[in-house]
Protein backbone atom coordinates (compact mmCIF):
# COMPACT_ATOMS: atom_id res chain seq x y z
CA UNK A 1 26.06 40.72 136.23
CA UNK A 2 26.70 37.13 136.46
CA UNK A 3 24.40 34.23 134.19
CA UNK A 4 23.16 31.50 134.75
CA UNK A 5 21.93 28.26 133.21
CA UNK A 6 18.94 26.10 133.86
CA UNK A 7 17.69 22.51 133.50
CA UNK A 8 14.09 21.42 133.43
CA UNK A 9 12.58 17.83 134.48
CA UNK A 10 9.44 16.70 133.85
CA UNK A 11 7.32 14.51 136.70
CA UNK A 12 4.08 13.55 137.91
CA UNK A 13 2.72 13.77 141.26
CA UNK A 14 -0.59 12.90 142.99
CA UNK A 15 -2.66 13.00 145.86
CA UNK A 16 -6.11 11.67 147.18
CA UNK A 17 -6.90 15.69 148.54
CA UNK A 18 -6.04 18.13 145.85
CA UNK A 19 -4.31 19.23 142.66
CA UNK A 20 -1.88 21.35 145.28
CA UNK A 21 -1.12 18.53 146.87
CA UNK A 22 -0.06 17.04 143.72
CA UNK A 23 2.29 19.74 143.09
CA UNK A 24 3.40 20.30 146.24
CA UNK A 25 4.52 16.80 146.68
CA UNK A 26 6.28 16.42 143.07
CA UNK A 27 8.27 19.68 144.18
CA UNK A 28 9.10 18.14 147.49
CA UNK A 29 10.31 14.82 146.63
CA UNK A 30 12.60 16.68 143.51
CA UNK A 31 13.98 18.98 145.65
CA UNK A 32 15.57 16.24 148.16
CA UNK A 33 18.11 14.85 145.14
CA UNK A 34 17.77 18.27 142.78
CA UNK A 35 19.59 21.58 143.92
CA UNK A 36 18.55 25.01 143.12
CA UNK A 37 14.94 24.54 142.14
CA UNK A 38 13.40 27.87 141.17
CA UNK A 39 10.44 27.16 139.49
CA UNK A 40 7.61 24.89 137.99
CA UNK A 41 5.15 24.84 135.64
CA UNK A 42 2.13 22.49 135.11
CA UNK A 43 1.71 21.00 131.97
CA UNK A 44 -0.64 18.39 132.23
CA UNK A 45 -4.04 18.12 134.82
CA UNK A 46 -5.71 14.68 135.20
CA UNK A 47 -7.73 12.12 137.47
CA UNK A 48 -8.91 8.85 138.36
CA UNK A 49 -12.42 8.40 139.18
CA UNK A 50 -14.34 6.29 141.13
CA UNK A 51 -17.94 5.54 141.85
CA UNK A 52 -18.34 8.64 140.30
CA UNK A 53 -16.35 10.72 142.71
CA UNK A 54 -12.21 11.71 142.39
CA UNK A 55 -9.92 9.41 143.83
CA UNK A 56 -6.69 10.87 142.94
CA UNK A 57 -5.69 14.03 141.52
CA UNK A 58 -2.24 13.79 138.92
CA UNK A 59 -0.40 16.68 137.75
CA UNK A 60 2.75 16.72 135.44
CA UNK A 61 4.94 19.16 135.73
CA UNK A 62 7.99 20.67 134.81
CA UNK A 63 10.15 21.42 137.22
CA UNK A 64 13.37 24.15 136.76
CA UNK A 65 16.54 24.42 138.23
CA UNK A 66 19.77 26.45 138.18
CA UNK A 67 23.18 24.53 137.44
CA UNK A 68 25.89 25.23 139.18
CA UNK A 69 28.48 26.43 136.80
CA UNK A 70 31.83 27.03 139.00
């Protein structure tokens, strides 16, 4: 059984449409410069507001990934 050893990052993304979208777009903008991303986890949830309705949704996360250990 081989082991393995992982790295997290945290960052934030947002989105005008939806916490997911938040996520979804932090994940996809790591994963074009960070190999072997397994996994995330949110640590932080916030918002701007305006006129009293959300403008943008902002989610921190932290975001893991598997080193390569040849």
């Amino acid at each position: 059984m081989s082991s393995h050893v992982y790295k997290k990052v945290e960052v934030a993304g947002s989105s005008t449409k939806s916490i997911e979208e938040a996520i979804e777009s932090a994940i996809a903008e790591c994963s074009k410069t960070i190999k072997n991303v397994e996994w995330f986890e949110v640590m932080e949830t916030r918002g701007h507001v305006t006129d009293g309705k959300v403008a943008h949704y902002q989610v921190v996360i932290k975001v893991g990934f598997r080193l390569d250990t040849n």
